[in-house]
Protein backbone atom coordinates (compact mmCIF):
# COMPACT_ATOMS: atom_id res chain seq x y z
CA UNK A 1 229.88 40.98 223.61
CA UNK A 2 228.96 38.61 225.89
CA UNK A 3 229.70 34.94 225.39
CA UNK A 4 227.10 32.73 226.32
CA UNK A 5 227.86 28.92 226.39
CA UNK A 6 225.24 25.94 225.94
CA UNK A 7 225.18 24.26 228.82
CA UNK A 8 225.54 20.98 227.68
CA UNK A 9 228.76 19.19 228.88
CA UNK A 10 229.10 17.44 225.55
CA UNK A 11 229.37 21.29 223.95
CA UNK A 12 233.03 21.41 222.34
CA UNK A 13 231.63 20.63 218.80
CA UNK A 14 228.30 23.23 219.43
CA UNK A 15 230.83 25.97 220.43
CA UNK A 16 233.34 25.78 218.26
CA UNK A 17 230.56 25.19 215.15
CA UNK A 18 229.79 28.81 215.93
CA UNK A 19 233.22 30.02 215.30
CA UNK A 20 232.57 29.60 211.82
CA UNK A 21 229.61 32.46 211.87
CA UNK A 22 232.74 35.13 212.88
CA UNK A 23 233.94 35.11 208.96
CA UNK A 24 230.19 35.65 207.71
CA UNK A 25 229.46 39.11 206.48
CA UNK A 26 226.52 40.86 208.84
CA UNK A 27 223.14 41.45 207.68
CA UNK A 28 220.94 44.10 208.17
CA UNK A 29 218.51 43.06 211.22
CA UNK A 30 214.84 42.53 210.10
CA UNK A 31 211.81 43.86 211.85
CA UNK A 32 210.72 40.70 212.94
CA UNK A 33 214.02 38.19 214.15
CA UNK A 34 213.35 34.26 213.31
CA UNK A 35 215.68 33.34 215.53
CA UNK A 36 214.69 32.72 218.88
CA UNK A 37 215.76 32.76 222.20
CA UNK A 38 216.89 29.30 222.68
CA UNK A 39 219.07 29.52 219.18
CA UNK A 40 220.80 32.89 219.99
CA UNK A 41 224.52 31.86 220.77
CA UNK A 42 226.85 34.58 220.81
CA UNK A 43 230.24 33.47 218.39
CA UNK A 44 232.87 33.61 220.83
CA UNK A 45 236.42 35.11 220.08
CA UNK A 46 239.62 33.53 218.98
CA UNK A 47 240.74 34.35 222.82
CA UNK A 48 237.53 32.77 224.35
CA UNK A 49 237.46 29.70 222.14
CA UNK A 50 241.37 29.26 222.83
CA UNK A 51 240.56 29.65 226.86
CA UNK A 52 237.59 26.90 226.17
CA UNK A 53 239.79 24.94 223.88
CA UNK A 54 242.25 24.74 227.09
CA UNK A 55 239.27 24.55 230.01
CA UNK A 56 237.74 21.44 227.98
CA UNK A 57 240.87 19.57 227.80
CA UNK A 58 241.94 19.93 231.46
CA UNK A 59 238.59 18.88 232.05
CA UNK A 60 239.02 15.38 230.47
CA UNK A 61 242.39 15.09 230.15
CA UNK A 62 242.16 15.20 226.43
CA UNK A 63 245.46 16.89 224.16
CA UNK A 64 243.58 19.75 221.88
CA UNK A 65 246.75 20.73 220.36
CA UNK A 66 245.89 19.87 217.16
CA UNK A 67 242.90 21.76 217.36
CA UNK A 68 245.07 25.16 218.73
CA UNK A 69 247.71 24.05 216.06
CA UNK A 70 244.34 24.72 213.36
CA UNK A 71 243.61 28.06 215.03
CA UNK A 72 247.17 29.42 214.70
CA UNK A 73 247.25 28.30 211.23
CA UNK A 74 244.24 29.59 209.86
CA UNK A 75 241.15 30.65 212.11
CA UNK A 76 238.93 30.69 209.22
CA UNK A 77 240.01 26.85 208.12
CA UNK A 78 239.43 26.28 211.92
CA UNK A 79 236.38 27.84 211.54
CA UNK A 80 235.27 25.79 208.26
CA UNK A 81 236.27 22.47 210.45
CA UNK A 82 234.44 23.67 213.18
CA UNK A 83 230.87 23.65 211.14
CA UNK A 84 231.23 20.09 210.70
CA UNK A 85 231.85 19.21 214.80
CA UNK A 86 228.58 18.46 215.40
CA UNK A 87 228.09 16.08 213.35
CA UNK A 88 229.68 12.95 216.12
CA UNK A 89 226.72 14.53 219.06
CA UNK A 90 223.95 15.00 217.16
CA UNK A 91 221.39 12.75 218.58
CA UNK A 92 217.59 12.99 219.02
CA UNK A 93 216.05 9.86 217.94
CA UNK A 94 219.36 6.95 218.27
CA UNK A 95 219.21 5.61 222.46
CA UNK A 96 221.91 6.94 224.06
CA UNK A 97 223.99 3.37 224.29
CA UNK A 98 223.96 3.21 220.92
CA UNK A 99 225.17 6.64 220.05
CA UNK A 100 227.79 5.67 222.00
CA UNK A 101 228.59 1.96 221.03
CA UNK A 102 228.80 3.93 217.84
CA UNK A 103 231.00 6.37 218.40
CA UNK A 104 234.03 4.22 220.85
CA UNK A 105 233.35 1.36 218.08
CA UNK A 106 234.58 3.77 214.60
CA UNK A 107 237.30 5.57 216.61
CA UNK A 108 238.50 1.65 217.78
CA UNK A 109 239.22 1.11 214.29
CA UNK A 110 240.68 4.59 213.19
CA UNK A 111 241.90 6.57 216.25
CA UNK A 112 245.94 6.24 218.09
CA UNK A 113 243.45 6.12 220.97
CA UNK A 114 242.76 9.84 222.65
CA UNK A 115 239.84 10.07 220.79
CA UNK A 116 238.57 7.14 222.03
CA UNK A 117 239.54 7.94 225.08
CA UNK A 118 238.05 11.34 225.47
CA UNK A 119 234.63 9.80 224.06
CA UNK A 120 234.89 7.15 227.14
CA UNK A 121 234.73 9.65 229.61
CA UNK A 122 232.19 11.65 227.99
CA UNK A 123 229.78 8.09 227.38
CA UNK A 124 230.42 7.43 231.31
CA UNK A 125 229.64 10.90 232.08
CA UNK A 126 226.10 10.91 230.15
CA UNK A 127 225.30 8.11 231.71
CA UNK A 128 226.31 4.86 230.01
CA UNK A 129 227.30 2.04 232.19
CA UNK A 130 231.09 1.17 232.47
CA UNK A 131 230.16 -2.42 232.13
CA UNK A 132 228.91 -2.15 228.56
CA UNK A 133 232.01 -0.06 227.73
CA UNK A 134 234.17 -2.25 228.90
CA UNK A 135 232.53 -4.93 227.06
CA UNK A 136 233.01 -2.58 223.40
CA UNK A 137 236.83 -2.66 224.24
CA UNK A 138 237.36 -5.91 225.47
CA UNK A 139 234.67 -8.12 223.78
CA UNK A 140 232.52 -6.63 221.63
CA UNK A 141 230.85 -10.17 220.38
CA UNK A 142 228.98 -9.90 223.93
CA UNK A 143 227.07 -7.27 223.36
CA UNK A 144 223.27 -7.04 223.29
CA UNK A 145 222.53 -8.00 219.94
CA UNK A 146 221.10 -4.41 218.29
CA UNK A 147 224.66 -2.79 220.12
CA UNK A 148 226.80 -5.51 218.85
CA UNK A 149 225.41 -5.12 215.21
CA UNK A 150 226.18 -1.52 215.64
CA UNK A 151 229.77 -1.82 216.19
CA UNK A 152 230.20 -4.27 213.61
CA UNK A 153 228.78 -1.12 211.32
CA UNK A 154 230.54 1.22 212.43
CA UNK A 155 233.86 -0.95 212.01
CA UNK A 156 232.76 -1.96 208.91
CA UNK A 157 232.11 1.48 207.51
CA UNK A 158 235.38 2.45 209.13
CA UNK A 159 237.45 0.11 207.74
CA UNK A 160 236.07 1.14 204.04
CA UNK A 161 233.26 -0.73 203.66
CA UNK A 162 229.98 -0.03 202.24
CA UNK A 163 227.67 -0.94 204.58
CA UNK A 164 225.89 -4.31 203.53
CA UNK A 165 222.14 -4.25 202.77
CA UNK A 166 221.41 -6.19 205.53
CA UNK A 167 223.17 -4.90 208.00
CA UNK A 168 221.31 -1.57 207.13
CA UNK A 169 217.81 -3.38 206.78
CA UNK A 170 218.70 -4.26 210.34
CA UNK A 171 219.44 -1.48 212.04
CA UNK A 172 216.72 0.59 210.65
CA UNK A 173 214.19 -2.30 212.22
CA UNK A 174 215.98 -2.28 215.07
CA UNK A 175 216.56 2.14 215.28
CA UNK A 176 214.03 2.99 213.42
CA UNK A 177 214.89 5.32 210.11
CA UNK A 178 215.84 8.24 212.11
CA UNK A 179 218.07 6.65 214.52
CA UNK A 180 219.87 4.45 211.80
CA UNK A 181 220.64 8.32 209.70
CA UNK A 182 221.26 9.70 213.33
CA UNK A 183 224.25 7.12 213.81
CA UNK A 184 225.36 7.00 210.26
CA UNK A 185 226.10 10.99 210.82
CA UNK A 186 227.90 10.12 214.10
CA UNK A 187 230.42 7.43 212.54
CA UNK A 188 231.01 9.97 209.75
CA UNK A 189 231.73 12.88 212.03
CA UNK A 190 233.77 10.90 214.69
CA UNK A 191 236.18 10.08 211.76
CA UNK A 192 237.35 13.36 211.30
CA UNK A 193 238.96 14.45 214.66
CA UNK A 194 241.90 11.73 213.95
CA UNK A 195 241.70 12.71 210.38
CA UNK A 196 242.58 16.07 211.35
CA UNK A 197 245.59 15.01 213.48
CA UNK A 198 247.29 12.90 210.65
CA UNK A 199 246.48 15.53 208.06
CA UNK A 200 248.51 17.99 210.62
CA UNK A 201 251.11 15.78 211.36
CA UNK A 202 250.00 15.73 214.36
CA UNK A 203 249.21 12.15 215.03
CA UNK A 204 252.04 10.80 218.35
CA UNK A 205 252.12 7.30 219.98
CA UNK A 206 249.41 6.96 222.66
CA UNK A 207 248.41 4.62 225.49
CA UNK A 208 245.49 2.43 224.28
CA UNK A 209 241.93 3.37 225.87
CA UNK A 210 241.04 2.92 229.70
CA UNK A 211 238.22 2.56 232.08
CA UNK A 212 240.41 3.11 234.82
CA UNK A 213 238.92 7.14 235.57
């Protein structure tokens, strides 16, 4: 069968979601298909998704052991983690910077760093300006006011927080409704790529998080 990748450069968590369609049982095709075109994505196998798994982090420099450590173990636990991956790119309604602000700002507060990292190059590859990175890293306080009070949510919620009534009131002015569920989906799913490593015993001493690519 032929695999046929989105094209998106931000596609590790679309592929891999559709590893978890190879345990399903098949159904009996129907006259008339409701799935179109656009939503037809081949599953790749355990030997394409492994030669992905190892393209994607040559690509940005990014260790996916724990994520081949997974596969070895169990490709249908890999396969239930995978469904969840999309949950730190979905975005159709939150601006780009603050998908991103987002994003660097929970892994800050709950990654060794290579998650952070990764996300970095990714943010300055869609597009966001290196300034306003550097300002999340090194002095967050300075940020435009709607991208500062997203990183103070997406510490907040990090650090075990609920988020305060205000703060939400806030950014749902400020995002609208859409964008503020948008981003509260990212923070969750950005959470659980380091949560996988320390539930592996995976997790190693890393270099803190650089502009300097």
């Amino acid at each position: 069968m032929e695999l046929r990748l989105r094209p998106s450069l931000l596609a590790l968590p679309l592929l891999l979601a559709s590893c978890a369609s190879n345990s399903t049982a098949v159904e009996e095709p129907t006259e008339e298909p409701v799935v179109g075109p656009a939503e037809a994505v081949a599953a790749p196998s355990e030997a394409e998704t492994r030669a992905w798994l190892e393209d994607f982090g040559r690509r940005y420099a990014y260790d996916v052991g724990y994520l081949e450590q997974l596969l070895d173990l169990s490709p249908d636990a890999f396969g239930a983690f995978a469904s969840s991956m999309e949950l730190s790119e979905h975005r159709v309604h939150l601006p780009l910077d603050a998908h991103y602000v987002g994003l660097v700002g929970a892994l800050l507060a709950d990654d060794c760093g290579q998650c952070t990292q990764l996300t970095l190059r990714m943010a300055v590859e869609a597009g966001v300006e290196r300034s306003l990175l550097r300002q999340v890293l090194e002095d967050p306080e300075r940020l435009p006011p709607d991208l500062r009070l997203v990183h103070a949510y997406a510490t907040q919620v990090v650090g075990g927080q609920n988020a305060d009534a205000a703060t939400v009131a806030r950014l749902r002015a400020a995002l609208g409704d859409e964008g503020f569920a948008e981003l509260a989906v990212n923070v969750l799913g950005a959470r659980i790529y380091p949560g996988l490593r320390r539930a592996l015993g995976a997790e190693t001493a890393c270099a803190p998080p650089t502009l300097d690519f």
